[in-house]
C-alpha atoms as a PDB file:
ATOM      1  CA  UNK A   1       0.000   0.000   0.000  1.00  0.00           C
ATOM      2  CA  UNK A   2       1.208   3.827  -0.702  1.00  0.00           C
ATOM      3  CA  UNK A   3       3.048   5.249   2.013  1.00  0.00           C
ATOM      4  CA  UNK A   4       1.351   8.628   0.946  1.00  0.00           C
ATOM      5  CA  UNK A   5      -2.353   7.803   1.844  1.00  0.00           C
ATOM      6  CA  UNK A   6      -1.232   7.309   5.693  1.00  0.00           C
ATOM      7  CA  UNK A   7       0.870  10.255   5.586  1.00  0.00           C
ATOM      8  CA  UNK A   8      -2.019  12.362   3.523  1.00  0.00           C
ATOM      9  CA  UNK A   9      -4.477  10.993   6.478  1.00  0.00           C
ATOM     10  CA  UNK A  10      -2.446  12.168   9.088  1.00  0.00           C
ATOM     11  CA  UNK A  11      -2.573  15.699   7.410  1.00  0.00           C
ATOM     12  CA  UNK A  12      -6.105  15.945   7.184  1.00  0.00           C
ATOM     13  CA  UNK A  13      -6.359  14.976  10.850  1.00  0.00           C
ATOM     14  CA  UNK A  14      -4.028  17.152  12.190  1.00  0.00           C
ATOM     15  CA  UNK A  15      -5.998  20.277  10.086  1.00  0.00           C
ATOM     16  CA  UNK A  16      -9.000  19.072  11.731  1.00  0.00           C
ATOM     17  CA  UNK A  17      -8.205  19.555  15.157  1.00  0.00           C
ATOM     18  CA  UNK A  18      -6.300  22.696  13.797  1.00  0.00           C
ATOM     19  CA  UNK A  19      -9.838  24.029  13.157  1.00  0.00           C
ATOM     20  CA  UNK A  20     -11.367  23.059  15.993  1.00  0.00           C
ATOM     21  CA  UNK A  21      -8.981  25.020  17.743  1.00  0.00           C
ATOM     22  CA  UNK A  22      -9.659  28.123  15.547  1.00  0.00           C
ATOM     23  CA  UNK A  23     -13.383  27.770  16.084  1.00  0.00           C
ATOM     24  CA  UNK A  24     -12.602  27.721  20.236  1.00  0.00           C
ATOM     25  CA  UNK A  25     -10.646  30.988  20.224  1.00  0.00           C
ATOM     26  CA  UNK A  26     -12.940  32.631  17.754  1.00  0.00           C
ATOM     27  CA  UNK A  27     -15.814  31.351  19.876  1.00  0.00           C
ATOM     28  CA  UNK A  28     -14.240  32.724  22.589  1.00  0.00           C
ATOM     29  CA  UNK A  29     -13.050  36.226  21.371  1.00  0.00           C
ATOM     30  CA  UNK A  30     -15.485  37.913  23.587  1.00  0.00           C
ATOM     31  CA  UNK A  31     -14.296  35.926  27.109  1.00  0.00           C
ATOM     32  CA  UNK A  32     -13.082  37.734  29.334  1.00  0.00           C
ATOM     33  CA  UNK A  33      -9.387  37.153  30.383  1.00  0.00           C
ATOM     34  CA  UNK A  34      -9.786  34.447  27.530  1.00  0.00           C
ATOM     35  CA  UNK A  35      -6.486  33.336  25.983  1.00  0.00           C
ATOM     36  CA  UNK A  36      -5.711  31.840  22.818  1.00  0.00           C
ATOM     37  CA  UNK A  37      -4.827  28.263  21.805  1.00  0.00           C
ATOM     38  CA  UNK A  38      -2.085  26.883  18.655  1.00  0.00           C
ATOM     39  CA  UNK A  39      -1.901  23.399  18.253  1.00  0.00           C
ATOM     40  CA  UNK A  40       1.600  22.816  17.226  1.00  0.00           C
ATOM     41  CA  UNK A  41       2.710  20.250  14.426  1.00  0.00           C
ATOM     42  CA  UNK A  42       5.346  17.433  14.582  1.00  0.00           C
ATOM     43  CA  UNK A  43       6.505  15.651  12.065  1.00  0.00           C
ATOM     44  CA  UNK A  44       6.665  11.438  12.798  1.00  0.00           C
ATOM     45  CA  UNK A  45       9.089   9.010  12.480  1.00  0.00           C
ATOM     46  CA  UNK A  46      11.508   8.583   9.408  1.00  0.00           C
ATOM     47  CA  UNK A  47      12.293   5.637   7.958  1.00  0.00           C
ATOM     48  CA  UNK A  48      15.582   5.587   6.348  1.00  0.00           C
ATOM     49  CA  UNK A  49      15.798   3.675   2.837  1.00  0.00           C
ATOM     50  CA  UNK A  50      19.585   4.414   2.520  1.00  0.00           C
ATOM     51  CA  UNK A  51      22.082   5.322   5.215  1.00  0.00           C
ATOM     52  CA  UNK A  52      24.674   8.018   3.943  1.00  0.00           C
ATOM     53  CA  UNK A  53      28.039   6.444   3.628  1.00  0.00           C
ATOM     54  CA  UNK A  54      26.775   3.601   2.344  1.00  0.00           C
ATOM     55  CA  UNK A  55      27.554   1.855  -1.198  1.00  0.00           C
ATOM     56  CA  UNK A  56      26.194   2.911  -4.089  1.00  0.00           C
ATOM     57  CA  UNK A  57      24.711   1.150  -6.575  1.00  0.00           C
ATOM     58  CA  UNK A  58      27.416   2.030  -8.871  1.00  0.00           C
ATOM     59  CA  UNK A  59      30.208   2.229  -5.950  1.00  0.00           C
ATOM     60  CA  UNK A  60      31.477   4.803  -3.912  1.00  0.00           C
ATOM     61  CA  UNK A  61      30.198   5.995  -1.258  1.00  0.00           C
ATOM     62  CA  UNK A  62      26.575   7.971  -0.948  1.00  0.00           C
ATOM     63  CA  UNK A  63      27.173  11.093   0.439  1.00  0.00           C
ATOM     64  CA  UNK A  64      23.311  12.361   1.111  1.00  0.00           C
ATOM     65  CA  UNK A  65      20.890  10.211   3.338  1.00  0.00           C
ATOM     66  CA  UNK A  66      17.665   9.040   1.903  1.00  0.00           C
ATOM     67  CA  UNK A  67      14.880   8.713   4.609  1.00  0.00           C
ATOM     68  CA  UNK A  68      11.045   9.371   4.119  1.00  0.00           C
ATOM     69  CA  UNK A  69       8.840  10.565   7.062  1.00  0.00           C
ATOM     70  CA  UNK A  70       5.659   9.245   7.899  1.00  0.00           C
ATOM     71  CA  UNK A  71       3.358  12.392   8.141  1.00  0.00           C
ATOM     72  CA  UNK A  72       2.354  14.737  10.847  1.00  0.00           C
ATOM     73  CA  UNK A  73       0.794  15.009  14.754  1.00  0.00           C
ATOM     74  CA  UNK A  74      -0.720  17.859  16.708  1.00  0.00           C
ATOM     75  CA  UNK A  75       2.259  17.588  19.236  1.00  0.00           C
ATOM     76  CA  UNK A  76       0.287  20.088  21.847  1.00  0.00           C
ATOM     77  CA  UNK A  77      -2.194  22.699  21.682  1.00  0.00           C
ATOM     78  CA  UNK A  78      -0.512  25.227  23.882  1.00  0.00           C
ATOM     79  CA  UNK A  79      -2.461  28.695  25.379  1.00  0.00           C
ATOM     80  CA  UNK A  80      -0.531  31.895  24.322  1.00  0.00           C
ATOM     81  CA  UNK A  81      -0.442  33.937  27.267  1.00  0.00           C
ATOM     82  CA  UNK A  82      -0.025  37.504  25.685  1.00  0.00           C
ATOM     83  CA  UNK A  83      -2.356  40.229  26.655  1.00  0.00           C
ATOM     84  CA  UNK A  84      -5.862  41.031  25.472  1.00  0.00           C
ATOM     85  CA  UNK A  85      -7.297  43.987  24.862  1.00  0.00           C
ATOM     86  CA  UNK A  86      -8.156  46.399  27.727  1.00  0.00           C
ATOM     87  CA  UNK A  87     -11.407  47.988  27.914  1.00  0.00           C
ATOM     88  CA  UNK A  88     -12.236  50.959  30.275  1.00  0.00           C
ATOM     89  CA  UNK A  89     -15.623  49.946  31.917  1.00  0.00           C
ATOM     90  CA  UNK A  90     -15.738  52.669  34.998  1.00  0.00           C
ATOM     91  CA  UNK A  91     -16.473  50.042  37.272  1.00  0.00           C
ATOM     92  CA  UNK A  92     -14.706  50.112  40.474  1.00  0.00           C
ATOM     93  CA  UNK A  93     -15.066  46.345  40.896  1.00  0.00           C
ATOM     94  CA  UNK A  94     -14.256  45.281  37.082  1.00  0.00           C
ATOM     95  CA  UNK A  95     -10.211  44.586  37.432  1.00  0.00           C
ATOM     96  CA  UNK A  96      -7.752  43.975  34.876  1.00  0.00           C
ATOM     97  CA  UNK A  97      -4.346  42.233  35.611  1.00  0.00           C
ATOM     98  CA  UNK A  98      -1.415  44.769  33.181  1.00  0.00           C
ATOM     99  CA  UNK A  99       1.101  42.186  32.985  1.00  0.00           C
ATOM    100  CA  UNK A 100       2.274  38.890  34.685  1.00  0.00           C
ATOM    101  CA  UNK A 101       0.031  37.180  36.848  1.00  0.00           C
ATOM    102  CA  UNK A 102      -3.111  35.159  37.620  1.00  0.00           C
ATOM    103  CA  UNK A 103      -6.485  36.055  40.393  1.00  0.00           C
ATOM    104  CA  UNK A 104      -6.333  32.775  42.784  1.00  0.00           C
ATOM    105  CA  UNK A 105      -9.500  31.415  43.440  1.00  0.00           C
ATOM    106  CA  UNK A 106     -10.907  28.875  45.193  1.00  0.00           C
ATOM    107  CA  UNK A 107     -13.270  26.180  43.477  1.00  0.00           C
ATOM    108  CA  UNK A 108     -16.108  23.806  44.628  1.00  0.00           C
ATOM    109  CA  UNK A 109     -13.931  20.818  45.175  1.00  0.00           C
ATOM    110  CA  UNK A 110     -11.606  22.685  47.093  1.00  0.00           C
ATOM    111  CA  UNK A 111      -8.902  23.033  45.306  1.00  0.00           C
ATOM    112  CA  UNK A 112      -7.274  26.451  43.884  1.00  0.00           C
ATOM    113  CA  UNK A 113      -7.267  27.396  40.389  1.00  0.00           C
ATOM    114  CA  UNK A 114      -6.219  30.965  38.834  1.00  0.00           C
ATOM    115  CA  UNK A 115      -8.321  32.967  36.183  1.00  0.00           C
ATOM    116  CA  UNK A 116      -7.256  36.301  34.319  1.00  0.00           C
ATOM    117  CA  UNK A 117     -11.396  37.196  34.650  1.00  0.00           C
ATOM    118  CA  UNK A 118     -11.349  40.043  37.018  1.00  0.00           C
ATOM    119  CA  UNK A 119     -15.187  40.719  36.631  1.00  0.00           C
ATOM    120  CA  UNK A 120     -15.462  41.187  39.927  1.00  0.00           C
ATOM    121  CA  UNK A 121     -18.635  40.558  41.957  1.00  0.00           C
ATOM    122  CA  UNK A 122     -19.715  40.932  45.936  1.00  0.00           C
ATOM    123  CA  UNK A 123     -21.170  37.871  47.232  1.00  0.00           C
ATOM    124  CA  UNK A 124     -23.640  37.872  50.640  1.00  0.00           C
ATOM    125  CA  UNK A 125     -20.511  35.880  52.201  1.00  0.00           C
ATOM    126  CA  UNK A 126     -18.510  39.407  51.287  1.00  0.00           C
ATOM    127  CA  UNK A 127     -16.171  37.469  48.689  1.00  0.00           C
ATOM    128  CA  UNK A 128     -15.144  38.569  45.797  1.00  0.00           C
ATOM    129  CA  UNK A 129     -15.864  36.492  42.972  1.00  0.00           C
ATOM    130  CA  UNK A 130     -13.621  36.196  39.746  1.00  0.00           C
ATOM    131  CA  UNK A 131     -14.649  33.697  37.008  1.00  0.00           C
ATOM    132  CA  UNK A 132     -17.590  32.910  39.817  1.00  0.00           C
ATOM    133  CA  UNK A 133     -15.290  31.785  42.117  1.00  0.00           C
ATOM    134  CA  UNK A 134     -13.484  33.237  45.655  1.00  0.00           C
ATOM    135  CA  UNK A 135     -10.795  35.257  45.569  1.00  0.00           C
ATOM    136  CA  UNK A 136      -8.318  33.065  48.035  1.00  0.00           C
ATOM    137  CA  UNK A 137      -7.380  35.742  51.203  1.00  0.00           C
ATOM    138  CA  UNK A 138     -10.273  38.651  49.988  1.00  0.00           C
ATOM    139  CA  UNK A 139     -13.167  38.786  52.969  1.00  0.00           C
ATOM    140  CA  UNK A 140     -14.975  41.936  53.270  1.00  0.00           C
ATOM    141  CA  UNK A 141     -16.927  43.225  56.402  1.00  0.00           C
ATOM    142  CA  UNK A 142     -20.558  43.646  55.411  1.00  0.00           C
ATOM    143  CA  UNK A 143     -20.654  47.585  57.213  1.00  0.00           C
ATOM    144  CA  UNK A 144     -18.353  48.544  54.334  1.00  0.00           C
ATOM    145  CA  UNK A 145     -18.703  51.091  51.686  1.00  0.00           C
ATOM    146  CA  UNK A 146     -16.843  53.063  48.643  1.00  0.00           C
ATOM    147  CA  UNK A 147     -14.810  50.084  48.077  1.00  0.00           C
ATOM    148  CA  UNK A 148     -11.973  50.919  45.838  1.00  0.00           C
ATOM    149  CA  UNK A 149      -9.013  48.461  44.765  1.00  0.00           C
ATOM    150  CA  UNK A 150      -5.696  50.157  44.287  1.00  0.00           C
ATOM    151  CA  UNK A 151      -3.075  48.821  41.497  1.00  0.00           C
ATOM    152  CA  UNK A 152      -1.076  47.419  44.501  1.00  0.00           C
ATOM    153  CA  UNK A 153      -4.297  44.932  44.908  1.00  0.00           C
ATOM    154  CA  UNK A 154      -4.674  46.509  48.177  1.00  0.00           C
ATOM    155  CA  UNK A 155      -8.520  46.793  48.706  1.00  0.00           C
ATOM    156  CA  UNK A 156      -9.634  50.313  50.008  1.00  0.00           C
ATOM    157  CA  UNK A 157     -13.076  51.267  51.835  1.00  0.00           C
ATOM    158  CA  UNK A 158     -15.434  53.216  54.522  1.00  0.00           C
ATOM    159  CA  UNK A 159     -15.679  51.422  57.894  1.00  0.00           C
ATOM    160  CA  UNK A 160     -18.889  52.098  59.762  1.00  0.00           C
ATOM    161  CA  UNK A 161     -19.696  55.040  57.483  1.00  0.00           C
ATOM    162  CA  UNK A 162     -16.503  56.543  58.556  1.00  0.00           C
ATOM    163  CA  UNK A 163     -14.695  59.605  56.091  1.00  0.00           C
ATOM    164  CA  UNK A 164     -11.840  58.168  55.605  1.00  0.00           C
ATOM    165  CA  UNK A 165     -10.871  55.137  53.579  1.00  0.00           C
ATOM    166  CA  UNK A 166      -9.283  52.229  54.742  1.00  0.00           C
ATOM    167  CA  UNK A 167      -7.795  49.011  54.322  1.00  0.00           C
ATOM    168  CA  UNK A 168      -9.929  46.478  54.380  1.00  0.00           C
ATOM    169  CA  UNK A 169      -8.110  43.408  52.403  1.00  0.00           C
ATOM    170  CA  UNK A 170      -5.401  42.758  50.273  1.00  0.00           C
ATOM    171  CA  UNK A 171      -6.004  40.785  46.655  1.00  0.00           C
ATOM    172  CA  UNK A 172      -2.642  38.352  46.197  1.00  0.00           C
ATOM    173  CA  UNK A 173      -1.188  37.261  42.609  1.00  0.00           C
ATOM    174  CA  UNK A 174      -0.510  34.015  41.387  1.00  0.00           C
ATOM    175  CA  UNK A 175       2.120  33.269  38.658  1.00  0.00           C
ATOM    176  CA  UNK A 176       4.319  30.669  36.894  1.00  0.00           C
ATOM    177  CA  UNK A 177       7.494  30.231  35.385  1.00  0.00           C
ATOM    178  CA  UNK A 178       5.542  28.222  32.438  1.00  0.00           C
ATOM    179  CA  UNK A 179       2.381  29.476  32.232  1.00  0.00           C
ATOM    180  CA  UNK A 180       2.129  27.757  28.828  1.00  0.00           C
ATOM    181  CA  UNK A 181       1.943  24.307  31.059  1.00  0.00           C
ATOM    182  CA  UNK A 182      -1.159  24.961  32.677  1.00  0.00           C
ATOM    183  CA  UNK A 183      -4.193  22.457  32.397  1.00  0.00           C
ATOM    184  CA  UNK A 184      -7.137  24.396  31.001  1.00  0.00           C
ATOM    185  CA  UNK A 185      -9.981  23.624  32.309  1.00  0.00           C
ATOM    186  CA  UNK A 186     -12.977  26.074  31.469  1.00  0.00           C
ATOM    187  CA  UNK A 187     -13.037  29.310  33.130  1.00  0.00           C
ATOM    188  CA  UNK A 188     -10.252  28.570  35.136  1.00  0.00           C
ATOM    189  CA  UNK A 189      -6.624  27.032  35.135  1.00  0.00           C
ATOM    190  CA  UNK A 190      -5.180  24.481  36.919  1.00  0.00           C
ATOM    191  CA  UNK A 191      -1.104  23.919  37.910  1.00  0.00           C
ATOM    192  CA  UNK A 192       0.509  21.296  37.059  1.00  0.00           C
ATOM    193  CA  UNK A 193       3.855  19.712  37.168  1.00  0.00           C
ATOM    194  CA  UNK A 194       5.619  21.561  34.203  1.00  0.00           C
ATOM    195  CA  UNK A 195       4.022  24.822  35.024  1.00  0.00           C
ATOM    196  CA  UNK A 196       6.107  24.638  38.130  1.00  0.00           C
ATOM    197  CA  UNK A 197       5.327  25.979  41.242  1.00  0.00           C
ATOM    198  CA  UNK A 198       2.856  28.766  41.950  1.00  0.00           C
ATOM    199  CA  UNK A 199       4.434  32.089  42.752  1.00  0.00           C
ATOM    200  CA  UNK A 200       2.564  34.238  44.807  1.00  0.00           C
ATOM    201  CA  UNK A 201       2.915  38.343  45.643  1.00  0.00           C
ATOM    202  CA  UNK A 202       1.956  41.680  45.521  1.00  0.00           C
ATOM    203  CA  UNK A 203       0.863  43.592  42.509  1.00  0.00           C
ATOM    204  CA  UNK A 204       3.383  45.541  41.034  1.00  0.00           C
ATOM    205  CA  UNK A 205       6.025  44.017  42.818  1.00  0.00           C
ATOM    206  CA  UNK A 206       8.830  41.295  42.028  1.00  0.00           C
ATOM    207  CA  UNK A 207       7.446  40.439  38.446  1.00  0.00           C
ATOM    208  CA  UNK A 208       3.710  40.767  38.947  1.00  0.00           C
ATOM    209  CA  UNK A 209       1.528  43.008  36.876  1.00  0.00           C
ATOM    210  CA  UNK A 210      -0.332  45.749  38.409  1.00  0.00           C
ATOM    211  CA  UNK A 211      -3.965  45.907  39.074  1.00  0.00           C
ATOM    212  CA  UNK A 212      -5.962  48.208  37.063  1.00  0.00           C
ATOM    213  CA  UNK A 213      -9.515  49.304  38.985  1.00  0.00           C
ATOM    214  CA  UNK A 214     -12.403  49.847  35.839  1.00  0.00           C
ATOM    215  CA  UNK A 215     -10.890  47.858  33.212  1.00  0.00           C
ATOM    216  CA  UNK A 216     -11.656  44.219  31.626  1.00  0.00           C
ATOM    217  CA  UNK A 217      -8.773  42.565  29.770  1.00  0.00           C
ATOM    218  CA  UNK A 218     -10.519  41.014  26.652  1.00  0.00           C
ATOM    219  CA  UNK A 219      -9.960  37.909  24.855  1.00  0.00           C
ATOM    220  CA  UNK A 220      -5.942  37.939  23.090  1.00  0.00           C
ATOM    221  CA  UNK A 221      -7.767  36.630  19.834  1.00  0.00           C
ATOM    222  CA  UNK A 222      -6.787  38.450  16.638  1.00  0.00           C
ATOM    223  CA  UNK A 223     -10.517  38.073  14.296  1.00  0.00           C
ATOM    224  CA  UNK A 224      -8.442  38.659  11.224  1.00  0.00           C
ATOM    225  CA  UNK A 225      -5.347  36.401  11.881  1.00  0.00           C
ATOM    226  CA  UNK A 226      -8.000  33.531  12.933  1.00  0.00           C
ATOM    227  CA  UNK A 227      -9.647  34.279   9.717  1.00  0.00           C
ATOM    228  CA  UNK A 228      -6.455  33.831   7.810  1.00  0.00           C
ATOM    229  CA  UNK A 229      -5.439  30.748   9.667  1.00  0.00           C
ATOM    230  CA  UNK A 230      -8.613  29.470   9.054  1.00  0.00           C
ATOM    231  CA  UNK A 231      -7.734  29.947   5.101  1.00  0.00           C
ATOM    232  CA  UNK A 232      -4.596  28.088   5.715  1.00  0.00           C
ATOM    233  CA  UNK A 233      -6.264  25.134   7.163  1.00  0.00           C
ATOM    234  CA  UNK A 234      -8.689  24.749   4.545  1.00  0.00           C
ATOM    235  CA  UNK A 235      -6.159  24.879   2.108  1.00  0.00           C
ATOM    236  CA  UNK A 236      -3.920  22.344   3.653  1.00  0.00           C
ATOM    237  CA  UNK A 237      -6.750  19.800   3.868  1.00  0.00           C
ATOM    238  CA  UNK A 238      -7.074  20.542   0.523  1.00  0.00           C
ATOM    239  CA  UNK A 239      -4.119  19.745  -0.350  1.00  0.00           C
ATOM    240  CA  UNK A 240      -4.333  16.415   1.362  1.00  0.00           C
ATOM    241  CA  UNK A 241      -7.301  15.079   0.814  1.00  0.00           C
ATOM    242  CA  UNK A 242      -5.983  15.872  -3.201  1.00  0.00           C
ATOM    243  CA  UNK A 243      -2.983  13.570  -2.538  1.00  0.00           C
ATOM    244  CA  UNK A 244      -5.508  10.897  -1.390  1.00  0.00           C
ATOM    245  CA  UNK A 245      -7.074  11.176  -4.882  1.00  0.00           C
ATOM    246  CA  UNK A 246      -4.421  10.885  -6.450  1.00  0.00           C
ATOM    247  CA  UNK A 247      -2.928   8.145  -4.691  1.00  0.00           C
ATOM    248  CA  UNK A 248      -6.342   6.013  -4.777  1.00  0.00           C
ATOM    249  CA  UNK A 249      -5.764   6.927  -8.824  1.00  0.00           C
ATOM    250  CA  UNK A 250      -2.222   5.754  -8.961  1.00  0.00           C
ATOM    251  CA  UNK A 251      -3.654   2.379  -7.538  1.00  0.00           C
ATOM    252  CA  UNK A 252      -6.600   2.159  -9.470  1.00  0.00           C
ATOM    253  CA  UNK A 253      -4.311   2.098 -12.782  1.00  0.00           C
ATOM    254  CA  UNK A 254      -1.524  -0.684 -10.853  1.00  0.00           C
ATOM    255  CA  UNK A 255      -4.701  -2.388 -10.377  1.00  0.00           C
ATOM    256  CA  UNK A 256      -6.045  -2.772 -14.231  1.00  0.00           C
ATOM    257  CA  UNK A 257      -2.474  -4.148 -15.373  1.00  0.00           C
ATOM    258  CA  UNK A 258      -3.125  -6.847 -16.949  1.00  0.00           C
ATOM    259  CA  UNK A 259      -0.306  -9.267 -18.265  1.00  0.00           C
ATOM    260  CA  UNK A 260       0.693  -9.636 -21.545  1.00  0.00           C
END
C-alpha cells in the first residue's frame, strides 16, 4: 500500500483539530481574560531507505541520506499567554491584571485554580468572585462602603460610614514560570507539574503586573489572523485530501495491469 495515503491521512487529521482550535478561540473572542490556543505540528518518524556512507549502486560511497517521514501530529495545543485587549468599563469592581500574573481562586472541590477574569462581583458571604469563584485571602466586612481596589491589589473602603478610607483586604497574585503548562480547564486554570510551582505576591512588585480598577482585559484573539489561519487550514486539507485522490488513482491504474 502507498506510504502517501497514511501520511495524507495524518494531514487531514491534524488540520482538523487545527480548526477546531480556531473555532474555540474565535468562539471565545469575547471571554473575558480568555487566551488563545495553537496546536503545534510534529513531524513522525523517518524511515531511512539508505544510510549516507553507504555503497552505491554504482560504488562509492553515498554522500546524502535518503529517509522518508511518515506524516504529521498535533504535538500540543498550547495557550498563548499575551495580553488582550483592555477595555475601560468605569467600574470600580471590574479589574484587569497589566502584565504577569493570575487572580487565585478557590473552586467547589476545594482546590485552587487561577483565572485572568477580574469581573469582579460581591457575594452575601462578602467574597469577591472572579470567574464565579473566591478570591483566596479577599473577605470583606458587610458595614463597608466606597470600596476601591488600588493597582497594589490593596482593597480600600469606609468602615462604619466613617470619612476616611481604609484598608480592608489585600487581593494576592498568582504566577508561573511556564504558564504555557497549565491544564485548562474552562473558566479557570489548573497547575501542574511543568508549570512549576505557583508564585505568589503583591501587585506591582517582584514580576507581577499591576492591578488596574475599571478595566476588563478582553480575549488575546486576533478576528483577522484567525480568519487567515482558518484559510490556511482549509487549504492544507485541501491539499491532502488531493494527494488521497491521487494516490487512490495511482492504484486504481496498478490495479487494471493486466499481463501480456
Amino acid at each position: 500500500m502507498f506510504r502517501s495515503l497514511y501520511t495524507a491521512a495524518s494531514g487531514m487529521y491534524a488540520q482538523e483539530l487545527n480548526m477546531n482550535e480556531i473555532s474555540e478561540n474565535l468562539a471565545n473572542v469575547n471571554t473575558i481574560g480568555y487566551k488563545k490556543g495553537r496546536v503545534n505540528f510534529q513531524d513522525l518518524m523517518y524511515s531511512a531507505l539508505q544510510e549516507p556512507g553507504a555503497m552505491g549502486p554504482y560504488g562509492g560511497a553515498v554522500q546524502v541520506s535518503s529517509e522518508q517521514g511518515s506524516g504529521v501530529r498535533a504535538a500540543s495545543i498550547q495557550k498563548i499567554f499575551t495580553p488582550g485587549q483592555y477595555d475601560h468599563t468605569g467600574n470600580p469592581l471590574d479589574l484587569a491584571i497589566y502584565g504577569n500574573g493570575f487572580f487565585e481562586v478557590k473552586l467547589p472541590d476545594g482546590k485552587t485554580g487561577f483565572t485572568r477574569d477580574g469581573m469582579i462581583q460581591l457575594n452575601d458571604k462578602g467574597e469577591f468572585l472572579a470567574g464565579g469563584h473566591p478570591i483566596v485571602g479577599v473577605k470583606i466586612p458587610k458595614n463597608v462602603t466606597g470600596l476601591q481596589v488600588e493597582s497594589s491589589g490593596t482593597i480600600m473602603g469606609y468602615l462604619n460610614n466613617q470619612t476616611k478610607r481604609v484598608k480592608i483586604g489585600q487581593i494576592q497574585l498568582a504566577r508561573f514560570l511556564n504558564p504555557s503548562g497549565l491544564r485548562a480547564q474552562g473558566d479557570v486554570y489548573y497547575d501542574t507539574a511543568v508549570s512549576g510551582p505557583k508564585i505568589t505576591g503583591t501587585a506591582g512588585e517582584n514580576g507581577f503586573g499591576m492591578i488596574k480598577a475599571g478595566y476588563l482585559e478582553k480575549a488575546n484573539v486576533n478576528i483577522i489572523q484567525e480568519m487567515m489561519d482558518i484559510v490556511m487550514a482549509q487549504r492544507a486539507y485541501e491539499f491532502n485530501a488531493k494527494a488521497v485522490t491521487a494516490t487512490n488513482n495511482m492504484l486504481s491504474i496498478t490495479t487494471q495491469l493486466q499481463p501480456a
